[in-house]
C-alpha atoms as a PDB file:
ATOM      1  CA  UNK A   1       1.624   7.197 -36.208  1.00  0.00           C
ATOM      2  CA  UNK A   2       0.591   7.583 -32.669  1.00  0.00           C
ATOM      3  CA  UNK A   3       2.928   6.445 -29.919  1.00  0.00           C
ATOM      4  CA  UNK A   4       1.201   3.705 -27.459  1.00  0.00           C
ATOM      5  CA  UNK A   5       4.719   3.639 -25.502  1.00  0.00           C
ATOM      6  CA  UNK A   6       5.444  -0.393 -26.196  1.00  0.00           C
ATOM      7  CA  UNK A   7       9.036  -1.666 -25.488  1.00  0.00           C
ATOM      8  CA  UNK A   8      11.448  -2.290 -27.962  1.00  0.00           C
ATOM      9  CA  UNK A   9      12.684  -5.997 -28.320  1.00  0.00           C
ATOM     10  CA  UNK A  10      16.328  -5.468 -27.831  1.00  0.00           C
ATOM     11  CA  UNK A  11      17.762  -8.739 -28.964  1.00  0.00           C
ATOM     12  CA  UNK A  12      18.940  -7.631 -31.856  1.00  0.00           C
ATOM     13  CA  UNK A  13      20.345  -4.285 -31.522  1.00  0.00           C
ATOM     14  CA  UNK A  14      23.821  -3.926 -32.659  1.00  0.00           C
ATOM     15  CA  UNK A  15      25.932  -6.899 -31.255  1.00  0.00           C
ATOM     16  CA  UNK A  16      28.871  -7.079 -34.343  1.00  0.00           C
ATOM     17  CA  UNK A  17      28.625 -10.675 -34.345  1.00  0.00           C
ATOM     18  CA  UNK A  18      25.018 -10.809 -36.211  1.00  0.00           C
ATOM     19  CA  UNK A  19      25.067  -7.294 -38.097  1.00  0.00           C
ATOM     20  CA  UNK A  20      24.131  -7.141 -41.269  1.00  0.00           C
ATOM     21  CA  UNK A  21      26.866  -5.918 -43.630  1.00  0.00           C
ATOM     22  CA  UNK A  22      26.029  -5.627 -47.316  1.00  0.00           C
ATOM     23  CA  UNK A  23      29.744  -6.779 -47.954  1.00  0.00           C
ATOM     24  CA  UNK A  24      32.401  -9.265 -46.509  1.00  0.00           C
ATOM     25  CA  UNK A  25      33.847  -7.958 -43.680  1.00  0.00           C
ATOM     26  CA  UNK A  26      37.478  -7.131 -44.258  1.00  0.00           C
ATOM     27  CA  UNK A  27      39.982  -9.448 -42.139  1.00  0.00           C
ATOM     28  CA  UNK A  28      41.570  -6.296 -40.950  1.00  0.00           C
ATOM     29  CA  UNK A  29      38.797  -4.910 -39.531  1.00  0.00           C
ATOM     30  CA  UNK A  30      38.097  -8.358 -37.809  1.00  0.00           C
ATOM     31  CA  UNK A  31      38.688  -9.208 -33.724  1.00  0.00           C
ATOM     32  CA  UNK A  32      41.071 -11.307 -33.278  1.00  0.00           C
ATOM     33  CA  UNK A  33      38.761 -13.333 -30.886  1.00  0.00           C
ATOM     34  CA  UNK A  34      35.008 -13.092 -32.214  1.00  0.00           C
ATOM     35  CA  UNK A  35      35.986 -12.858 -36.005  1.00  0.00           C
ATOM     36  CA  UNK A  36      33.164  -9.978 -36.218  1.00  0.00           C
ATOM     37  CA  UNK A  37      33.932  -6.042 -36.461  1.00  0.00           C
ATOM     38  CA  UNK A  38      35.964  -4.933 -33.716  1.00  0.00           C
ATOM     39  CA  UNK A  39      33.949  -2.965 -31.041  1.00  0.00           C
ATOM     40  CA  UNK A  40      35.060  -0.058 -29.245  1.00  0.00           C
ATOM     41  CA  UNK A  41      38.497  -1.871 -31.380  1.00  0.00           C
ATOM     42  CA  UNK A  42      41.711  -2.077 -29.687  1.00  0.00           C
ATOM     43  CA  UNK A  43      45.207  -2.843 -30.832  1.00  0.00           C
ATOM     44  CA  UNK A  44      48.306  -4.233 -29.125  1.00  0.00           C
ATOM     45  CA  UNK A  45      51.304  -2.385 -28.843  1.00  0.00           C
ATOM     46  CA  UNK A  46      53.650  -4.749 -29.371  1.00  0.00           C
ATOM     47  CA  UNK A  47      52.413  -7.096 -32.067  1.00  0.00           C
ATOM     48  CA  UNK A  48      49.576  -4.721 -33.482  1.00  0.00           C
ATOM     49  CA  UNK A  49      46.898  -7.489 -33.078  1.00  0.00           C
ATOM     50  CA  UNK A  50      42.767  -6.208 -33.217  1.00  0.00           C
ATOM     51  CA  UNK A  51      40.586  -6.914 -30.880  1.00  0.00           C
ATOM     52  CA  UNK A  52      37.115  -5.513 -29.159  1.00  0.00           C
ATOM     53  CA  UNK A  53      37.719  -4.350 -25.937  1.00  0.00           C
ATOM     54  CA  UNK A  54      35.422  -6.170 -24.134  1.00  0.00           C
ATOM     55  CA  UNK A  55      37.113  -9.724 -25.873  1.00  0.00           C
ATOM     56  CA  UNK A  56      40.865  -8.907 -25.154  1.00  0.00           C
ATOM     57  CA  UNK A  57      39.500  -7.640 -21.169  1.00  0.00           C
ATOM     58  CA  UNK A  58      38.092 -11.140 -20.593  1.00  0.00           C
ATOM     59  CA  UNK A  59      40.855 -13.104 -22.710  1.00  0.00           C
ATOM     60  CA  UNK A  60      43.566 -11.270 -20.189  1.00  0.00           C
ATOM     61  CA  UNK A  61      41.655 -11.822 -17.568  1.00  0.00           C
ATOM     62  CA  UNK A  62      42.206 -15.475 -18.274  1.00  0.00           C
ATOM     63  CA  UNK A  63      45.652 -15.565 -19.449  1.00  0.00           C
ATOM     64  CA  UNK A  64      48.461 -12.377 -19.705  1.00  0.00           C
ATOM     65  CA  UNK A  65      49.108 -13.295 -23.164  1.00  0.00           C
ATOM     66  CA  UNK A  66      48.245 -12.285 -27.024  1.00  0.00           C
ATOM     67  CA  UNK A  67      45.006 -14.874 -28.050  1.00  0.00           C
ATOM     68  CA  UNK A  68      46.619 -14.481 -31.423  1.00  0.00           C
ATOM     69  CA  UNK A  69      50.540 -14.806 -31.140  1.00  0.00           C
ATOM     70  CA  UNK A  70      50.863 -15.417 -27.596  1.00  0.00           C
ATOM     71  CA  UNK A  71      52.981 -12.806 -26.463  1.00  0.00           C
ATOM     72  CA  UNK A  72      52.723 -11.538 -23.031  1.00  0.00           C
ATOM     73  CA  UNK A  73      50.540  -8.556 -22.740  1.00  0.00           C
ATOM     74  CA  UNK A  74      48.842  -6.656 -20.367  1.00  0.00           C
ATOM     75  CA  UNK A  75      45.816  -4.014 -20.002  1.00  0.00           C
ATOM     76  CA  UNK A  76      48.629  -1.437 -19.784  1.00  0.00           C
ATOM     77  CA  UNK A  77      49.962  -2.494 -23.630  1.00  0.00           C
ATOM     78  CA  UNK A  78      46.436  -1.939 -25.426  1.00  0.00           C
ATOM     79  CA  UNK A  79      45.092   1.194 -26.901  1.00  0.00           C
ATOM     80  CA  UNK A  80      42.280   2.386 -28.781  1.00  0.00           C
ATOM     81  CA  UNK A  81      42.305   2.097 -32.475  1.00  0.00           C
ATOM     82  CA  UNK A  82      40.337   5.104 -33.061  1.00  0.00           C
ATOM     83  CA  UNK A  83      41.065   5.021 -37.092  1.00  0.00           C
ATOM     84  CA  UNK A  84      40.055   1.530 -37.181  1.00  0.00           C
ATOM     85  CA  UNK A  85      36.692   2.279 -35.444  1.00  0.00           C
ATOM     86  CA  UNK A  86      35.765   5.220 -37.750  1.00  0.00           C
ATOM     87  CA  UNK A  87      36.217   2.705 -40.637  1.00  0.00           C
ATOM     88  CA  UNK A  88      34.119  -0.042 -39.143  1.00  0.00           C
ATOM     89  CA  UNK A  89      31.115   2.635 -38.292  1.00  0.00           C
ATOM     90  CA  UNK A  90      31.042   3.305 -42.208  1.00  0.00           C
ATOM     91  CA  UNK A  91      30.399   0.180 -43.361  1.00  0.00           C
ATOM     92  CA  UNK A  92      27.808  -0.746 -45.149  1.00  0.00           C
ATOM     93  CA  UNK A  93      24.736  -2.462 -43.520  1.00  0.00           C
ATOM     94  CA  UNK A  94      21.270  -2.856 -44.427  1.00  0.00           C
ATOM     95  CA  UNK A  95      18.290  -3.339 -41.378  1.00  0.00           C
ATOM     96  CA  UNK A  96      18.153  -6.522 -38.667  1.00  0.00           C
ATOM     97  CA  UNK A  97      14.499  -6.332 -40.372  1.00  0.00           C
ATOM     98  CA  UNK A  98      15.182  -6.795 -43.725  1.00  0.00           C
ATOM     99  CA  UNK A  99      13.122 -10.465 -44.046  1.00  0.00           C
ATOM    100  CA  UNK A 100      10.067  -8.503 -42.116  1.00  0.00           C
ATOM    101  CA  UNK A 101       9.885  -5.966 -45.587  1.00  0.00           C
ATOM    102  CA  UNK A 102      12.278  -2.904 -44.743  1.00  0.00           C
ATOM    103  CA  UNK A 103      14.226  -1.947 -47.388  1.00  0.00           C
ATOM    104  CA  UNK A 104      16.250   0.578 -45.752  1.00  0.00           C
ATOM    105  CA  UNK A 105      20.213   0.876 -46.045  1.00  0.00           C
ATOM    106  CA  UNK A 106      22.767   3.155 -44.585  1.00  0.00           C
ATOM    107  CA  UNK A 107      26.008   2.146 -42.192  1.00  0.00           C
ATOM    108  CA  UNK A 108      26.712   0.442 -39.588  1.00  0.00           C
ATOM    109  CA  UNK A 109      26.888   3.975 -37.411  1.00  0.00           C
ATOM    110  CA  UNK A 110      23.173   4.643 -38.065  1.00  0.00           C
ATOM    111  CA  UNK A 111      21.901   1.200 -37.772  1.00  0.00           C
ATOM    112  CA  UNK A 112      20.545   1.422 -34.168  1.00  0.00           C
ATOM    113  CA  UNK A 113      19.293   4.861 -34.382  1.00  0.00           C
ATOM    114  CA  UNK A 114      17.458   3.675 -36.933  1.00  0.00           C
ATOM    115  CA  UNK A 115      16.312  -0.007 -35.309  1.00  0.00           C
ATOM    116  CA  UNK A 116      15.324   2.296 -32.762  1.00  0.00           C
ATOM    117  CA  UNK A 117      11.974   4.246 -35.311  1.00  0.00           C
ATOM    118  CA  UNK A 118      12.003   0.689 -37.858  1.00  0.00           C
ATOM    119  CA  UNK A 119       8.186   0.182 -38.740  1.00  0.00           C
ATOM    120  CA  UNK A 120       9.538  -2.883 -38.494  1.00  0.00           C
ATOM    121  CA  UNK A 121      11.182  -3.632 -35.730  1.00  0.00           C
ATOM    122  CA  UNK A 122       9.260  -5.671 -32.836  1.00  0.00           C
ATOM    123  CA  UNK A 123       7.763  -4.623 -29.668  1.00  0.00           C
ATOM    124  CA  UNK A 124       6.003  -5.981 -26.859  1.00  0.00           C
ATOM    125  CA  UNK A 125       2.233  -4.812 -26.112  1.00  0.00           C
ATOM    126  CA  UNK A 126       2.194  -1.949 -23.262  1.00  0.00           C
ATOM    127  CA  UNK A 127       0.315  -4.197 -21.736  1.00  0.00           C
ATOM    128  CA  UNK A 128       2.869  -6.483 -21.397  1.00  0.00           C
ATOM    129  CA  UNK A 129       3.001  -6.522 -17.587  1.00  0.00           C
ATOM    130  CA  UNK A 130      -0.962  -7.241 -17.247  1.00  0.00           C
ATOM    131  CA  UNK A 131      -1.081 -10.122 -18.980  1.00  0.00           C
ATOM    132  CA  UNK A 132      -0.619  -9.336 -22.882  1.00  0.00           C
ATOM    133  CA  UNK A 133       2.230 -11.493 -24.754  1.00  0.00           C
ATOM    134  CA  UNK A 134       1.481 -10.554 -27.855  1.00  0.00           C
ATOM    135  CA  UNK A 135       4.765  -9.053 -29.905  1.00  0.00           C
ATOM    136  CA  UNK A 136       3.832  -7.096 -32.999  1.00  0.00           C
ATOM    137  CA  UNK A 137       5.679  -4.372 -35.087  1.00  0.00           C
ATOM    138  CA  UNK A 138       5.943  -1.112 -34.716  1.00  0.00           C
ATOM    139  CA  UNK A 139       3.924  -0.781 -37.221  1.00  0.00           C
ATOM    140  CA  UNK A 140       1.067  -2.580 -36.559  1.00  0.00           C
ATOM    141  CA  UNK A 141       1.577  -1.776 -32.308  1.00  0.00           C
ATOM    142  CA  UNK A 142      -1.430   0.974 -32.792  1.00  0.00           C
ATOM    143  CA  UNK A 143      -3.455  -1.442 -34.776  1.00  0.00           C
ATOM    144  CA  UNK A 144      -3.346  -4.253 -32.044  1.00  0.00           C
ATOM    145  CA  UNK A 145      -4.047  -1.924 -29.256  1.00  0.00           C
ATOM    146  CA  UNK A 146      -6.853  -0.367 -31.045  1.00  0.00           C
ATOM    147  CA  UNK A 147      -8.485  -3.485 -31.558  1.00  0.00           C
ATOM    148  CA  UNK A 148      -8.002  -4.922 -28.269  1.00  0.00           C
ATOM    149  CA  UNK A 149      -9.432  -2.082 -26.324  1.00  0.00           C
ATOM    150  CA  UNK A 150     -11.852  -4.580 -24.752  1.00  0.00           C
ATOM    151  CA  UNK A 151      -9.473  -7.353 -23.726  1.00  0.00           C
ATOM    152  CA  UNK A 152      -6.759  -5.215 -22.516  1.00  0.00           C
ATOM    153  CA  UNK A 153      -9.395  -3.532 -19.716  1.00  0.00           C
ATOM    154  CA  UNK A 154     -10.227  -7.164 -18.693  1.00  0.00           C
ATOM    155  CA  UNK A 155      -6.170  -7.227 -18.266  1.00  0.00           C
ATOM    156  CA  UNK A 156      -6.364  -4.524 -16.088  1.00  0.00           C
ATOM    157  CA  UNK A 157      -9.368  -4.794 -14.078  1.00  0.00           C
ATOM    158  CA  UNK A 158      -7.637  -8.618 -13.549  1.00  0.00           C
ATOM    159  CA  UNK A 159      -4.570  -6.733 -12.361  1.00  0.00           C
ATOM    160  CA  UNK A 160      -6.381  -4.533  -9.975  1.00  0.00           C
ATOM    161  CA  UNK A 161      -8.183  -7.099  -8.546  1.00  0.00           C
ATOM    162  CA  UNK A 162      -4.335  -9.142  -7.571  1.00  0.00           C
ATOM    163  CA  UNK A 163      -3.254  -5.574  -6.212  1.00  0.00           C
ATOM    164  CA  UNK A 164      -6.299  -5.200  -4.193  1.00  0.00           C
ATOM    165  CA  UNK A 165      -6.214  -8.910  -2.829  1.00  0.00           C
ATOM    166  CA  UNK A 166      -2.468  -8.743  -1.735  1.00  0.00           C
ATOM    167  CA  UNK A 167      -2.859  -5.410  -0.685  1.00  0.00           C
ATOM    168  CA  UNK A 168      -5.577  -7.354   2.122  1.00  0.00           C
ATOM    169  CA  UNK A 169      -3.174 -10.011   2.498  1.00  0.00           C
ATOM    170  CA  UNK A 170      -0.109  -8.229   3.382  1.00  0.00           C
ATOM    171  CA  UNK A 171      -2.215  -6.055   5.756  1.00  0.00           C
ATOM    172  CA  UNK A 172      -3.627  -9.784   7.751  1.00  0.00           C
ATOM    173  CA  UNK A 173       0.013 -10.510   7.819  1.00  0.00           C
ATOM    174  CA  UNK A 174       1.161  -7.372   9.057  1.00  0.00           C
ATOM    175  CA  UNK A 175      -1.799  -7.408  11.613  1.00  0.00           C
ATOM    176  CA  UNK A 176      -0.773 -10.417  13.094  1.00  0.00           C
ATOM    177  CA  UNK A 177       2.981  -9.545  12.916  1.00  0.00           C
ATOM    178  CA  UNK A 178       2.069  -6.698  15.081  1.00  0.00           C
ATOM    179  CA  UNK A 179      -0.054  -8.866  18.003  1.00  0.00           C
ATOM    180  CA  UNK A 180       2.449  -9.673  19.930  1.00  0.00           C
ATOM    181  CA  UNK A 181       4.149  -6.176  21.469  1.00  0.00           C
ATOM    182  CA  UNK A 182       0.196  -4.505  20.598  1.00  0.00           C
ATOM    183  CA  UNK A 183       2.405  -2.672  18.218  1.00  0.00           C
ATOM    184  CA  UNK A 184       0.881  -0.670  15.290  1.00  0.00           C
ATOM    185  CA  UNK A 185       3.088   0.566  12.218  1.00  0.00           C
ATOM    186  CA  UNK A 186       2.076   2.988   9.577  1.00  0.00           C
ATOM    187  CA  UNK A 187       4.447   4.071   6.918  1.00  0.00           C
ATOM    188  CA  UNK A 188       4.186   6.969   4.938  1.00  0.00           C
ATOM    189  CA  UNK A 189       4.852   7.009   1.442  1.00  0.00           C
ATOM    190  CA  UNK A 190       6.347  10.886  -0.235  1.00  0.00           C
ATOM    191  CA  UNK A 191       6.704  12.454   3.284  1.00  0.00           C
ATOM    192  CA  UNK A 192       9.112  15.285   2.198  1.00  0.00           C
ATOM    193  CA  UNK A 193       6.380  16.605  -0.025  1.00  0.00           C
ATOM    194  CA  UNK A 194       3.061  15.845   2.393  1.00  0.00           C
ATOM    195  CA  UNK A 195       1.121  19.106   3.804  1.00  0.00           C
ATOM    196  CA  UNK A 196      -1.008  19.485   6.332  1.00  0.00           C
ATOM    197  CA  UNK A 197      -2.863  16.552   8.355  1.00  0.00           C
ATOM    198  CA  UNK A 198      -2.416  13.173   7.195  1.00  0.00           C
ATOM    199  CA  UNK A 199      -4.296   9.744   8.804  1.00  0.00           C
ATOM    200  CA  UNK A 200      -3.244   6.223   9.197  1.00  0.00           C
ATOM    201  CA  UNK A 201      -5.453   3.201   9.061  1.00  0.00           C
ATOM    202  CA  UNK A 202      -7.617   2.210  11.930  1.00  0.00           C
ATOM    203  CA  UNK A 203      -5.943  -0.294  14.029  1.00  0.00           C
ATOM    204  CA  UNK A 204      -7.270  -2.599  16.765  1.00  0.00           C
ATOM    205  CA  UNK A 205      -5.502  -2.218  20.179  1.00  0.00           C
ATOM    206  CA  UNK A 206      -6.748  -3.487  23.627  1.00  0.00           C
ATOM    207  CA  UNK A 207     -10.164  -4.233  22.035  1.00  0.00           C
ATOM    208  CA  UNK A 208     -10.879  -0.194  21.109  1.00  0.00           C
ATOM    209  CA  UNK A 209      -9.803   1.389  17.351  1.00  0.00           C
ATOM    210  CA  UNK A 210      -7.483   4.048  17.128  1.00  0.00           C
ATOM    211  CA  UNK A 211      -5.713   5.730  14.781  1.00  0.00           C
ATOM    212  CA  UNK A 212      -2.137   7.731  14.373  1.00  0.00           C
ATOM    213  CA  UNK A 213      -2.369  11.626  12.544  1.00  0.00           C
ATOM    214  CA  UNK A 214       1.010  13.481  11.975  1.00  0.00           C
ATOM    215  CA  UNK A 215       0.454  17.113  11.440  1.00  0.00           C
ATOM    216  CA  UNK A 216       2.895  18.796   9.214  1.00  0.00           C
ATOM    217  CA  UNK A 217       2.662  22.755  10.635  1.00  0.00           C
ATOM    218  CA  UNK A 218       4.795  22.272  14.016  1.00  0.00           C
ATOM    219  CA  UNK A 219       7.076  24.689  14.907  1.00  0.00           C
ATOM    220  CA  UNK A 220      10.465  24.777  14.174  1.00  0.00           C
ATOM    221  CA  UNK A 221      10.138  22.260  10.736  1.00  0.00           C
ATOM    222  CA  UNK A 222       8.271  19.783  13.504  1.00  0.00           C
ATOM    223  CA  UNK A 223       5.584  17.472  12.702  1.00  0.00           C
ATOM    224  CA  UNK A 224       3.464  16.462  15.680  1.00  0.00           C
ATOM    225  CA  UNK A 225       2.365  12.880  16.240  1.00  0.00           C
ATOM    226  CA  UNK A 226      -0.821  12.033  17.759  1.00  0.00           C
ATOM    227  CA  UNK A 227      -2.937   9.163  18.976  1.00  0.00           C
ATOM    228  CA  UNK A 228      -6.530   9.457  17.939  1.00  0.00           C
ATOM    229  CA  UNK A 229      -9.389   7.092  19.798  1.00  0.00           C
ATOM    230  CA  UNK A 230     -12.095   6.002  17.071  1.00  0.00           C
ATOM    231  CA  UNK A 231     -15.924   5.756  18.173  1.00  0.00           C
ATOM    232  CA  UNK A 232     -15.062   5.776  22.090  1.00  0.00           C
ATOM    233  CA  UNK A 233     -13.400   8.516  24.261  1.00  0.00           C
ATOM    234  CA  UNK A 234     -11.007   6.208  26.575  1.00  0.00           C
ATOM    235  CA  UNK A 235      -7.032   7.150  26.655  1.00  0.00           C
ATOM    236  CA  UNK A 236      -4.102   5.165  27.261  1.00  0.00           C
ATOM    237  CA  UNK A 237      -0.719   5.196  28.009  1.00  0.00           C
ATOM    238  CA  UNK A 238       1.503   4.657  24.671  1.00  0.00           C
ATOM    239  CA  UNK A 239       4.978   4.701  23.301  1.00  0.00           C
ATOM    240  CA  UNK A 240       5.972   6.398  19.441  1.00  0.00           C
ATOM    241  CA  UNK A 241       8.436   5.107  17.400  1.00  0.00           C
ATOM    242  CA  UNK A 242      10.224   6.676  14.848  1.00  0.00           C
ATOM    243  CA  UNK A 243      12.119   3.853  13.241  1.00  0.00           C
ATOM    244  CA  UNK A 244      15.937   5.007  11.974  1.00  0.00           C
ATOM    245  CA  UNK A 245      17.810   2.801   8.958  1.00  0.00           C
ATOM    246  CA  UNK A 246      19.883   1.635  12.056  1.00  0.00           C
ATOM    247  CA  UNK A 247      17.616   0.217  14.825  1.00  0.00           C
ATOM    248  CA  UNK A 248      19.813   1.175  17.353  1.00  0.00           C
ATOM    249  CA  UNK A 249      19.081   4.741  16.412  1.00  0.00           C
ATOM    250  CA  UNK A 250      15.083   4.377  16.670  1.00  0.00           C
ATOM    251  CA  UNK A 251      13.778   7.240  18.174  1.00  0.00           C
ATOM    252  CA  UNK A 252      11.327   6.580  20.998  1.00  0.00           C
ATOM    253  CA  UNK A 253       8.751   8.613  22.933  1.00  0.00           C
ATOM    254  CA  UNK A 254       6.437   7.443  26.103  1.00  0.00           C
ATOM    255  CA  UNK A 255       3.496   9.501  26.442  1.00  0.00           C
ATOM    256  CA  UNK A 256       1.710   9.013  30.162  1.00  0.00           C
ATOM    257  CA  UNK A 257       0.301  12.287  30.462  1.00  0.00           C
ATOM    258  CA  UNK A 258      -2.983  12.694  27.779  1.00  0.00           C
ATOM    259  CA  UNK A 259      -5.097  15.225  29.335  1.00  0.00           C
ATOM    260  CA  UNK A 260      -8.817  15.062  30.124  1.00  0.00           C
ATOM    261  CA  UNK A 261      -9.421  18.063  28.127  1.00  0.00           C
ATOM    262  CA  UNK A 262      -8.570  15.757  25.388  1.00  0.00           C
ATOM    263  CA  UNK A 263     -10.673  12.774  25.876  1.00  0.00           C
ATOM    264  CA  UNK A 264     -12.413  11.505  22.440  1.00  0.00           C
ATOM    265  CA  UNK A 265      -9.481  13.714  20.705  1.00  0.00           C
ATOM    266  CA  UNK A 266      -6.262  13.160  19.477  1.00  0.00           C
ATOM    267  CA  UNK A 267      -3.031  13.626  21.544  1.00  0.00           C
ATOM    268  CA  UNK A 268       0.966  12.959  21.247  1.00  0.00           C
ATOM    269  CA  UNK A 269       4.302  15.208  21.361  1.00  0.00           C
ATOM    270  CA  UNK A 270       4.105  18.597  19.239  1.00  0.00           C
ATOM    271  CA  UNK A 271       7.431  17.652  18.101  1.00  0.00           C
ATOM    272  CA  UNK A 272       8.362  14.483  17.474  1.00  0.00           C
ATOM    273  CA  UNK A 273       9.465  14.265  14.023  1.00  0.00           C
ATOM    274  CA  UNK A 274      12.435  16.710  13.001  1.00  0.00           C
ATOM    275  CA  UNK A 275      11.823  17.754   9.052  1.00  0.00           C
ATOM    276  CA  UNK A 276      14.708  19.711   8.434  1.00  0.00           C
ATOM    277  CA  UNK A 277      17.098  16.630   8.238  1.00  0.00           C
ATOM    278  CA  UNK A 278      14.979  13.495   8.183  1.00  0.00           C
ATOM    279  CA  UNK A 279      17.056  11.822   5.172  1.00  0.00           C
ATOM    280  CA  UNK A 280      20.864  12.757   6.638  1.00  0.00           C
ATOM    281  CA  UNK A 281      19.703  11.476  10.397  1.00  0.00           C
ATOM    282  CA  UNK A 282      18.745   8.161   8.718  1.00  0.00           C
ATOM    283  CA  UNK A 283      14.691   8.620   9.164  1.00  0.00           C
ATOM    284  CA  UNK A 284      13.747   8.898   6.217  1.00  0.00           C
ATOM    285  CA  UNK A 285      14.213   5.576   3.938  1.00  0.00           C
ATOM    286  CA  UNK A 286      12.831   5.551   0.292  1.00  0.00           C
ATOM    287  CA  UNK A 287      11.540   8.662   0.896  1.00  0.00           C
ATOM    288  CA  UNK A 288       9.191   7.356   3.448  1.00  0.00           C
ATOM    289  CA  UNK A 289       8.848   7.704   7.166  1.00  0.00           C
ATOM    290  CA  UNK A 290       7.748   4.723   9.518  1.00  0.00           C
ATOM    291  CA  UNK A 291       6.259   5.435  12.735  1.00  0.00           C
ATOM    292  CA  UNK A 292       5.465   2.758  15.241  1.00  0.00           C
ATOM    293  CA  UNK A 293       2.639   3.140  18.336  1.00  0.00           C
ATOM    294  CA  UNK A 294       2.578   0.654  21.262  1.00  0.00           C
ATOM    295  CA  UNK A 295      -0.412   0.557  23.374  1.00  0.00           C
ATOM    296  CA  UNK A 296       0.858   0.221  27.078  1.00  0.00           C
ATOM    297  CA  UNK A 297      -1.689   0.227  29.521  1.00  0.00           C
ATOM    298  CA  UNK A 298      -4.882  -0.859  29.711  1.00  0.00           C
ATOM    299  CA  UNK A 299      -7.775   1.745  28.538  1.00  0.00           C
ATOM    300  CA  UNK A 300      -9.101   4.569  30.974  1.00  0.00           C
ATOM    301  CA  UNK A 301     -11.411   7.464  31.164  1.00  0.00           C
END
């Protein structure tokens, strides 16, 4: 059968307190606390008493004592009870799914492995996270997909649409986030592996567009910033920002100085951006790089 990649339902993977044995469960093989089969099982030193490990860890958390007897014990006085756990891993089980129509039977050491390919077992539709609540079988996961092919692309194109309307709304908010100080960010996404020139947005500043380009062949493992004027040939004064994990540690550049040989064209330090130790010197966060522009003065041939 052809895998569509849903996601198993997890519920009701082995947890000892719901598995189903084909026998009675012998008492010795029993916690002491949950009455099921004794996972990861643990015995007491002193008075030999079962338990799972995860029971008797929260019972002593409560209370330094034996749940059964009452005798003081302590992390230190409980061991594994490897023997016991080989024993408990052959019993006899038959599948979570049995009521669904799987027949299948085998111990309780290859029940999840198994749960895990069950025709039978339930999944969610991959297209869970667009919109699709629909739980089928594994079984019949290829039959629903198939057969929604149609409703499943209104799912997406739905989901597409919500990315590509907060995507607009995030970028109003971050506009007017960046009014006051005239400031401009731009945040680049995978910058270890970027080559050559890369281009931010436009931005508004002063009444004139611009944009920021970072090109990745510097010298020395350098990538240059620059500021680029869009549809006009003025220049300002601006300040770069290379904003470090700690804000104290923001790395900041004034640039006075853009020549008339480069009006209409793009200009800022050949070196601003050190790439040989971005992610130790705390500039690189997520494995992105933000880089900040403030307009200073006003515009000027």
């Amino acid at each position: 059968m052809a895998d569509f990649g849903g996601q198993v339902r997890r519920d009701r993977l082995p947890d000892y307190t719901d598995v189903p044995f084909t026998e009675a469960l012998p008492e010795d093989l029993q916690c002491g606390i949950c009455l099921a089969a004794a996972r990861e099982a643990v015995v007491t030193e002193e008075c030999g008493h079962l338990f799972c490990r995860p029971c008797i860890i929260t019972a002593l958390e409560r209370k330094k004592e034996c749940p059964v007897d009452r005798t003081p014990l302590s992390l230190e006085q409980i061991r594994k009870d490897v023997r016991t756990q080989r024993k408990i891993q052959t019993l006899g089980v038959t599948c979570f799914n049995k009521k669904s129509g799987c027949h299948w039977k085998g111990v309780l050491g290859e029940l999840e492995a198994h749960t895990e390919k069950c025709e039978f077992t339930t999944m969610k539709c991959p297209f869970t996270s667009h919109g699709c609540d629909v739980v089928v079988t594994r079984k019949t996961l290829g039959e629903h997909v198939q057969s929604n092919v149609s409703h499943h692309l209104l799912l997406l194109c739905a989901s597409i649409t919500k990315l590509q309307d907060d995507n607009v709304a995030l970028q109003q908010e971050l506009d007017i986030l960046q009014r006051p100080e005239e400031r401009f960010v731009w945040v680049i996404p995978g910058f270890e592996t970027k080559r050559g020139p890369v281009y931010s947005r436009k931005f508004l500043a002063k009444n004139l567009q611009w944009y920021l380009g970072v090109d990745f062949e510097g010298p020395d493992q350098h990538a240059g910033v620059y500021l680029f004027a869009e549809g006009h040939s003025r220049r300002v004064d601006f300040k770069l920002i290379l904003f470090n994990v700690d804000h104290r540690k923001d790395k900041i550049h004034t640039v006075n100085d853009w020549s008339t040989d480069f009006r209409g064209k793009g200009w800022g330090p050949l070196k601003f951006i050190n790439r040989a130790n971005l992610e130790e010197t705390g500039f690189l966060v997520q494995n992105c790089v933000r880089i900040g522009v403030e307009v200073e003065s006003e515009p000027f041939e």
